[in-house]
N, C-alpha and C. Protein backbone atom coordinates (compact mmCIF):
# COMPACT_ATOMS: atom_id res chain seq x y z
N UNK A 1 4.37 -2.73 15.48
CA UNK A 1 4.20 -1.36 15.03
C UNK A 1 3.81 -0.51 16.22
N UNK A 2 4.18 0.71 16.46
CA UNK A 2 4.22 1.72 17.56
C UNK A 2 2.98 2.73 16.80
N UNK A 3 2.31 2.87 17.87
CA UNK A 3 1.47 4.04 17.34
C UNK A 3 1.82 5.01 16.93
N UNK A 4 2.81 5.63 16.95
CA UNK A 4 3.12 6.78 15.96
C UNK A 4 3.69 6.67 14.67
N UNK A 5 3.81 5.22 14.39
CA UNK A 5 4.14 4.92 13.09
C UNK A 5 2.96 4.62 12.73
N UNK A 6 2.07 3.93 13.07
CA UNK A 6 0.51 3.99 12.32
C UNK A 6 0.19 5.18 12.27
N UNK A 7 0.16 6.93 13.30
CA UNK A 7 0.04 7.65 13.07
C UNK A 7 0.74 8.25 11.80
N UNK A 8 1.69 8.06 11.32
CA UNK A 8 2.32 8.87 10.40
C UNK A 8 1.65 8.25 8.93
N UNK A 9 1.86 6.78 8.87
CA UNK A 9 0.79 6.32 8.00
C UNK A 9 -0.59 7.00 7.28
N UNK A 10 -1.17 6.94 8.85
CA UNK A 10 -2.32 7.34 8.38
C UNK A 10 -2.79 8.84 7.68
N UNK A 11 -1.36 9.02 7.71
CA UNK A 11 -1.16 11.07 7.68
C UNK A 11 -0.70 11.09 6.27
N UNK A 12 -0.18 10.12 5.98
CA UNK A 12 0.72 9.94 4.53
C UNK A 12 -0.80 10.04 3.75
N UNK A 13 -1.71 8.57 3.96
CA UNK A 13 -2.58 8.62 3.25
C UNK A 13 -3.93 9.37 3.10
N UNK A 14 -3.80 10.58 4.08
CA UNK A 14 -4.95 11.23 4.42
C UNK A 14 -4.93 12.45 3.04
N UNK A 15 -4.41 12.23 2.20
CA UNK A 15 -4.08 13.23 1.25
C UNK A 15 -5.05 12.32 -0.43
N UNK A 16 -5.86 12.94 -1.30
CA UNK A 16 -6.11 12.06 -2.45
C UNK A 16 -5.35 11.91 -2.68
N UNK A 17 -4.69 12.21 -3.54
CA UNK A 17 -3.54 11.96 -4.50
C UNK A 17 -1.85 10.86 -3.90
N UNK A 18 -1.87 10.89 -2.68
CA UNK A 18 -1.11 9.97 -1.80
C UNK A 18 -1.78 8.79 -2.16
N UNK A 19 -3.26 8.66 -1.65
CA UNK A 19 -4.15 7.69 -1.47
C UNK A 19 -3.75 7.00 -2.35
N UNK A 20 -4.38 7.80 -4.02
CA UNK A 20 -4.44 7.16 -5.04
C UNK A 20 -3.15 6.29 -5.81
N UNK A 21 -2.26 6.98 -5.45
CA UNK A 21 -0.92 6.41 -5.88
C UNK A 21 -0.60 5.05 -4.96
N UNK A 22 -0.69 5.18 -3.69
CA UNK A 22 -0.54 3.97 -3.32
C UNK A 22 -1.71 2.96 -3.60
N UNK A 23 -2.65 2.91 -3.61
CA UNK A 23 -3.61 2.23 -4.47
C UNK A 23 -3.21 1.29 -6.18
N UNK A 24 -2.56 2.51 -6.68
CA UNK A 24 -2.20 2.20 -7.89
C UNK A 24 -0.82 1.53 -7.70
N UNK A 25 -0.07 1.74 -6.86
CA UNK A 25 1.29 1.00 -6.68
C UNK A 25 0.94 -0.93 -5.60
N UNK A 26 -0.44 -0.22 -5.04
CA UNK A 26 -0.89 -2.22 -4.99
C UNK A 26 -1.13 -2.77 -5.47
N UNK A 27 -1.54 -2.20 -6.69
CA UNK A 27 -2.51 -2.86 -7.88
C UNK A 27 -1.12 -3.40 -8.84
N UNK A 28 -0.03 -2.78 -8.85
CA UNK A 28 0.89 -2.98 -9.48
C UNK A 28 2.12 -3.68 -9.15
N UNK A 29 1.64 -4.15 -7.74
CA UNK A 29 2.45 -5.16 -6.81
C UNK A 29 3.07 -6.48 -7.30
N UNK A 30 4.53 -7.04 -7.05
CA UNK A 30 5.06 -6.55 -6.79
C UNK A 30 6.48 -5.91 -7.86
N UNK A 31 5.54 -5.73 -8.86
CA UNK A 31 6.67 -4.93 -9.92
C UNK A 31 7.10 -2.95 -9.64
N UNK A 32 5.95 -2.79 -9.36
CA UNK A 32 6.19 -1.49 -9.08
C UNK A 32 5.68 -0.51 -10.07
N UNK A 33 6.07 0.92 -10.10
CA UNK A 33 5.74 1.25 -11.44
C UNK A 33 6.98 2.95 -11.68
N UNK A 34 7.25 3.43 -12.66
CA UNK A 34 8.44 4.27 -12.93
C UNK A 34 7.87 6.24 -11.84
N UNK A 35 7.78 6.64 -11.17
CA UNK A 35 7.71 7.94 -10.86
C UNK A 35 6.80 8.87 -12.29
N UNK A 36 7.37 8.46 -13.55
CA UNK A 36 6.60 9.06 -14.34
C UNK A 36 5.43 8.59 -15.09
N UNK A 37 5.29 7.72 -14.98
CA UNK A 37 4.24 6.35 -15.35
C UNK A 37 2.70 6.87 -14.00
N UNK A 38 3.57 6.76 -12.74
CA UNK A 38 2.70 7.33 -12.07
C UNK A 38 1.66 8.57 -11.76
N UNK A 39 2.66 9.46 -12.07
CA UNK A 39 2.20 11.19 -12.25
C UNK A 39 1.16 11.10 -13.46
N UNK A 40 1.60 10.37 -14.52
CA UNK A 40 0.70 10.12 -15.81
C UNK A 40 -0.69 9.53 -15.50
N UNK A 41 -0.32 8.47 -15.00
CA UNK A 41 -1.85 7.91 -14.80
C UNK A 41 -2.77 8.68 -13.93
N UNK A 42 -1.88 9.27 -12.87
CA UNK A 42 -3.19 10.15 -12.26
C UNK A 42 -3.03 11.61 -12.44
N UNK A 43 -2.69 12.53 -13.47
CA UNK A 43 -2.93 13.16 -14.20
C UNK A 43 -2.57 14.39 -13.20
N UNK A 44 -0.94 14.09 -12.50
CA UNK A 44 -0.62 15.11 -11.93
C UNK A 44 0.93 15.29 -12.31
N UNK A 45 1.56 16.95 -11.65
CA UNK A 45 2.64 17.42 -12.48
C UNK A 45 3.92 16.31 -11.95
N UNK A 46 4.89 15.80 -12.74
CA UNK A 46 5.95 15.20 -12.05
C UNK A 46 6.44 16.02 -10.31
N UNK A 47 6.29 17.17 -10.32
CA UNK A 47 7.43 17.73 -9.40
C UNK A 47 6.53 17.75 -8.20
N UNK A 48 5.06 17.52 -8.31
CA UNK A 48 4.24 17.43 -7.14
C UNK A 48 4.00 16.21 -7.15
N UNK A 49 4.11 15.09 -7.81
CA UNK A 49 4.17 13.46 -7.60
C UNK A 49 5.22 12.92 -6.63
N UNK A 50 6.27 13.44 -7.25
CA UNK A 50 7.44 13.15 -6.20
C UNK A 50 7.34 13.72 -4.90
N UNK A 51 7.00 14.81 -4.92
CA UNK A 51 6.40 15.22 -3.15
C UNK A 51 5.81 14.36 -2.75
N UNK A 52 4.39 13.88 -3.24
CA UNK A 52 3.76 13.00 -2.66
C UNK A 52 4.11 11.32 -2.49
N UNK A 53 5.00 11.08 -3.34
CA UNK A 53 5.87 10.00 -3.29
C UNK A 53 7.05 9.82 -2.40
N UNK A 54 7.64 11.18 -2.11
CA UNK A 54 8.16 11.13 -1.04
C UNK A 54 7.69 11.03 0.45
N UNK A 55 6.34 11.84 0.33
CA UNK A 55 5.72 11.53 1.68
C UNK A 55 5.45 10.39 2.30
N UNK A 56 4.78 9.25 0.91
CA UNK A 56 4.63 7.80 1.39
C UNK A 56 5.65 7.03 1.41
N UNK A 57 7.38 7.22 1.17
CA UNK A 57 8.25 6.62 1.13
C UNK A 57 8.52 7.05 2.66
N UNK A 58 9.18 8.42 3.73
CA UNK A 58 8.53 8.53 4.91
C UNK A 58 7.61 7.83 5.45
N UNK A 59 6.65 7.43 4.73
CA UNK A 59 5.71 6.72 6.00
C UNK A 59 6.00 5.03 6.06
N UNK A 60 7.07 5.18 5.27
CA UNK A 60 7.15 3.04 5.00
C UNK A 60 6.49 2.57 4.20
N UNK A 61 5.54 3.44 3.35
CA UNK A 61 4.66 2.76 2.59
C UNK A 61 4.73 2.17 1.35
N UNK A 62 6.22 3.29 0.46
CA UNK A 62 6.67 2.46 -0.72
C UNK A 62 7.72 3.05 -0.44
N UNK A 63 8.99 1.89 -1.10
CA UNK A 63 10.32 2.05 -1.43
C UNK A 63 10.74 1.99 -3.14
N UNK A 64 11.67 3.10 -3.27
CA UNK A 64 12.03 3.23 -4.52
C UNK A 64 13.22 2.83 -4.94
N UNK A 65 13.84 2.50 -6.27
CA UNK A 65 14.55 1.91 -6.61
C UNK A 65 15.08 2.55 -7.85
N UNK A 66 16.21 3.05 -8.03
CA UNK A 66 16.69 3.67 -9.50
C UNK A 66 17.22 2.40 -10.38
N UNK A 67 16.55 2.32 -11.50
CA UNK A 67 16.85 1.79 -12.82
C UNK A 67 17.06 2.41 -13.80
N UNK A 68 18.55 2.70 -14.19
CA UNK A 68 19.14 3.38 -15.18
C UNK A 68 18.58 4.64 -15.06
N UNK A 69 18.02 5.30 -16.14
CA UNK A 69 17.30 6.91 -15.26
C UNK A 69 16.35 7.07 -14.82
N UNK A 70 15.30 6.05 -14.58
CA UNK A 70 14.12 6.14 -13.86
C UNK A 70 14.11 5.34 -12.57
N UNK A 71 13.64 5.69 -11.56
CA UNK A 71 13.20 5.31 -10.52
C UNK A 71 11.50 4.86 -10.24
N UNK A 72 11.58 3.36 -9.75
CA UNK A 72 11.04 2.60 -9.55
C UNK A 72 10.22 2.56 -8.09
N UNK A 73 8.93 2.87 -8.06
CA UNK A 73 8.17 2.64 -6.74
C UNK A 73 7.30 1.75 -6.65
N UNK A 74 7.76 0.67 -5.20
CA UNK A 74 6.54 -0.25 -5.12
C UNK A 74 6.30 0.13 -3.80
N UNK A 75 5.19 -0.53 -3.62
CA UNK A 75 4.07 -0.39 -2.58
C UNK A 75 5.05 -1.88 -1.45
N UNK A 76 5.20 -1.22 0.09
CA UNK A 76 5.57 -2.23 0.57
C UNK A 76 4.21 -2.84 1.72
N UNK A 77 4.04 -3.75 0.99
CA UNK A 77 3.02 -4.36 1.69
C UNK A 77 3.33 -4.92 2.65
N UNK A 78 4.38 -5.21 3.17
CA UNK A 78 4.60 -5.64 4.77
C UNK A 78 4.32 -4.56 5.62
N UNK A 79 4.47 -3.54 5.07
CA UNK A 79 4.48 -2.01 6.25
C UNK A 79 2.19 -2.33 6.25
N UNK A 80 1.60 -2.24 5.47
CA UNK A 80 0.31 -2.96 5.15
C UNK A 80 -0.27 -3.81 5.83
N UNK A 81 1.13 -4.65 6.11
CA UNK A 81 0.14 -6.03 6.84
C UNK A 81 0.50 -5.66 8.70
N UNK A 82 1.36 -5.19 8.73
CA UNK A 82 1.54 -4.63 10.16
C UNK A 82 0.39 -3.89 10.54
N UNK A 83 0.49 -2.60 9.90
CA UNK A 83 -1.00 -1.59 10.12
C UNK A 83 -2.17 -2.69 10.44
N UNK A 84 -2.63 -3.73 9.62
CA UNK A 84 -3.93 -4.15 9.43
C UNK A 84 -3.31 -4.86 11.30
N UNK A 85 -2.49 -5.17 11.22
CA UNK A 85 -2.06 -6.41 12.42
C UNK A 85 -2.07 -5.42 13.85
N UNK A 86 -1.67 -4.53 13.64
CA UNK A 86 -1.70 -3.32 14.74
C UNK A 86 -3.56 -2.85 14.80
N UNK A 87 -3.83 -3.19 13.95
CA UNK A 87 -5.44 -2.62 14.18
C UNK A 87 -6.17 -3.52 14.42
N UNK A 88 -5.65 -4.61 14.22
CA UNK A 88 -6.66 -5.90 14.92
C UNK A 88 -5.94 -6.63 15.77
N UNK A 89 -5.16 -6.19 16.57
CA UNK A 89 -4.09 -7.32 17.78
C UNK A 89 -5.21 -7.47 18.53
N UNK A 90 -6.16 -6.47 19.37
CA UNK A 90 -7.07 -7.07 20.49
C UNK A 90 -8.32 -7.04 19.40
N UNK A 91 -8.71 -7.91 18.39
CA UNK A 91 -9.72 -7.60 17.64
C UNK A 91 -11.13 -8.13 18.01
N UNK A 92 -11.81 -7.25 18.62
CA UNK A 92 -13.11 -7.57 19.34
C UNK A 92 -13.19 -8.31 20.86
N UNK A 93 -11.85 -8.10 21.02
CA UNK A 93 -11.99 -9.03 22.85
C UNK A 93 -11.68 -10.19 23.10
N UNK A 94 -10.86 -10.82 21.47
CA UNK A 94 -10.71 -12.52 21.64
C UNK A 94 -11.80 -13.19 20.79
N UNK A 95 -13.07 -12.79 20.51
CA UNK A 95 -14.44 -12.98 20.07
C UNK A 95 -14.31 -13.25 18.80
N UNK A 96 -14.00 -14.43 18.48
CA UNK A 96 -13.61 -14.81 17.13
C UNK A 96 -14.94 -14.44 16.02
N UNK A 97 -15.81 -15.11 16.75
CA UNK A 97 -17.53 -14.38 15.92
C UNK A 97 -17.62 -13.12 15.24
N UNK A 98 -17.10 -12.30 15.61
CA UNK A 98 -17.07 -10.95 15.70
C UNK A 98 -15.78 -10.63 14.88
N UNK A 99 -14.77 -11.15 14.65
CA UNK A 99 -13.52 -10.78 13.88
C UNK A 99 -13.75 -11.89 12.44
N UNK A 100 -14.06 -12.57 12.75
CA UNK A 100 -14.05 -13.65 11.77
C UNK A 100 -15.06 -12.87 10.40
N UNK A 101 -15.56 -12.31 10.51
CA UNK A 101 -16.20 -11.82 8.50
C UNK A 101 -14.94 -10.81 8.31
N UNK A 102 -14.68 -9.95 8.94
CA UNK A 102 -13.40 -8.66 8.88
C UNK A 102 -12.52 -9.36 8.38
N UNK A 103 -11.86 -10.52 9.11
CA UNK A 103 -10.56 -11.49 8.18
C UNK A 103 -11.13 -11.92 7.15
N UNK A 104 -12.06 -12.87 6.46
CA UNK A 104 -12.46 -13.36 5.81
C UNK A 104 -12.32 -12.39 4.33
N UNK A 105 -13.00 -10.79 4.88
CA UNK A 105 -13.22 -10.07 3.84
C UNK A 105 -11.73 -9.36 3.13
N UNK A 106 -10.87 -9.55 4.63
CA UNK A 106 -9.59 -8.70 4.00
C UNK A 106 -8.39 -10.50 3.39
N UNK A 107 -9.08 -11.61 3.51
CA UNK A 107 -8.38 -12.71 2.60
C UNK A 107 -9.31 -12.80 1.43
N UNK A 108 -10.20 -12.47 1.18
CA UNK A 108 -10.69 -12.50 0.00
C UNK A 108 -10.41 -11.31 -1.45
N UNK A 109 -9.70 -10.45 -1.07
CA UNK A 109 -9.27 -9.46 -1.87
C UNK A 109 -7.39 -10.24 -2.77
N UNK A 110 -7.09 -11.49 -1.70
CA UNK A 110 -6.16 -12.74 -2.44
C UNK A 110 -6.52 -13.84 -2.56
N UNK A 111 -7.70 -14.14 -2.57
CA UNK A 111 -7.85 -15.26 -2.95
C UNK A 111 -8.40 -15.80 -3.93
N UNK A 112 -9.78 -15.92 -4.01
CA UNK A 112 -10.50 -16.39 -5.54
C UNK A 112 -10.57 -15.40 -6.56
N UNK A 113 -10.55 -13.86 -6.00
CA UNK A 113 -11.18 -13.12 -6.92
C UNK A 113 -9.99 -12.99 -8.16
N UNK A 114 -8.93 -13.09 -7.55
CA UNK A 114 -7.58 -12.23 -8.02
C UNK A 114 -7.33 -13.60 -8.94
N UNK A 115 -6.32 -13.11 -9.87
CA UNK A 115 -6.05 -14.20 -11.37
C UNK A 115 -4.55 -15.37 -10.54
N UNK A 116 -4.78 -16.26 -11.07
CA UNK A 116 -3.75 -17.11 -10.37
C UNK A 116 -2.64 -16.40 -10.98
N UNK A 117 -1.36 -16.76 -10.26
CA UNK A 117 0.24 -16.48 -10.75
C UNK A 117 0.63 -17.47 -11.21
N UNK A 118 1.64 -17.42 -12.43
CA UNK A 118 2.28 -18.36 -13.08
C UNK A 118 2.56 -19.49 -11.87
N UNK A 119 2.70 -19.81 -10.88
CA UNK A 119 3.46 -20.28 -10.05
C UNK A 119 2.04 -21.38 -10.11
N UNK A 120 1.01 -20.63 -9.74
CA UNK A 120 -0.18 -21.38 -9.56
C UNK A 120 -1.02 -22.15 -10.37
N UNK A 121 -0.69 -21.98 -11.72
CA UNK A 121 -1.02 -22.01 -13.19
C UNK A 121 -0.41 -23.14 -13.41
């Protein structure tokens, strides 16, 4: 990742309502959820959702998908794991001591807490 693509990122999500939608489109990973499903839950107008849905589709952050007349947005979490990977390439100097609770805390948001998947079941 090039710093001006983490810059644009971070510009996508510097907005609430950006924030919140991609939030709600991780939580809804990796099915996605309909453009109007979205605007609903966070209690904004369709025609300013899609602005803001467009902004985070620009930043790499979700890709959409038309199904019959609705269009489908998920959260792309690879664009996610780059950012986190671009923000910790020199993480603390090599100093594993020092990086090691930061990883720990960002694998624990998949690991025990979260419900197993059929796969795991």
């Amino acid at each position: 990742m090039e710093t001006l693509d983490a810059i644009e990122i971070f510009a996508s999500l510097a907005q609430e309502t950006r924030l919140e939608a991609f939030r709600l489109l991780v939580r809804h990973a990796p099915d996605g959820l309909p453009a109007g499903d979205i605007a609903r839950a966070l209690q904004v107008p369709h025609n300013t959702m899609s602005s803001h849905l467009a902004s985070l589709t620009r930043a790499d952050l979700v890709e959409a998908e038309r199904q019959s007349r609705s269009i489908i947005y998920r959260a792309k979490l690879q664009t996610v794991q780059a950012l986190a990977g671009y923000l910790l390439k020199d993480c603390c100097g090599g100093r594993e001591e020092i990086c090691e609770p930061l990883i720990a805390d960002l694998q624990s948001c998949c690991g025990e807490n979260r419900p197993q998947s059929r796969k795991q079941q």
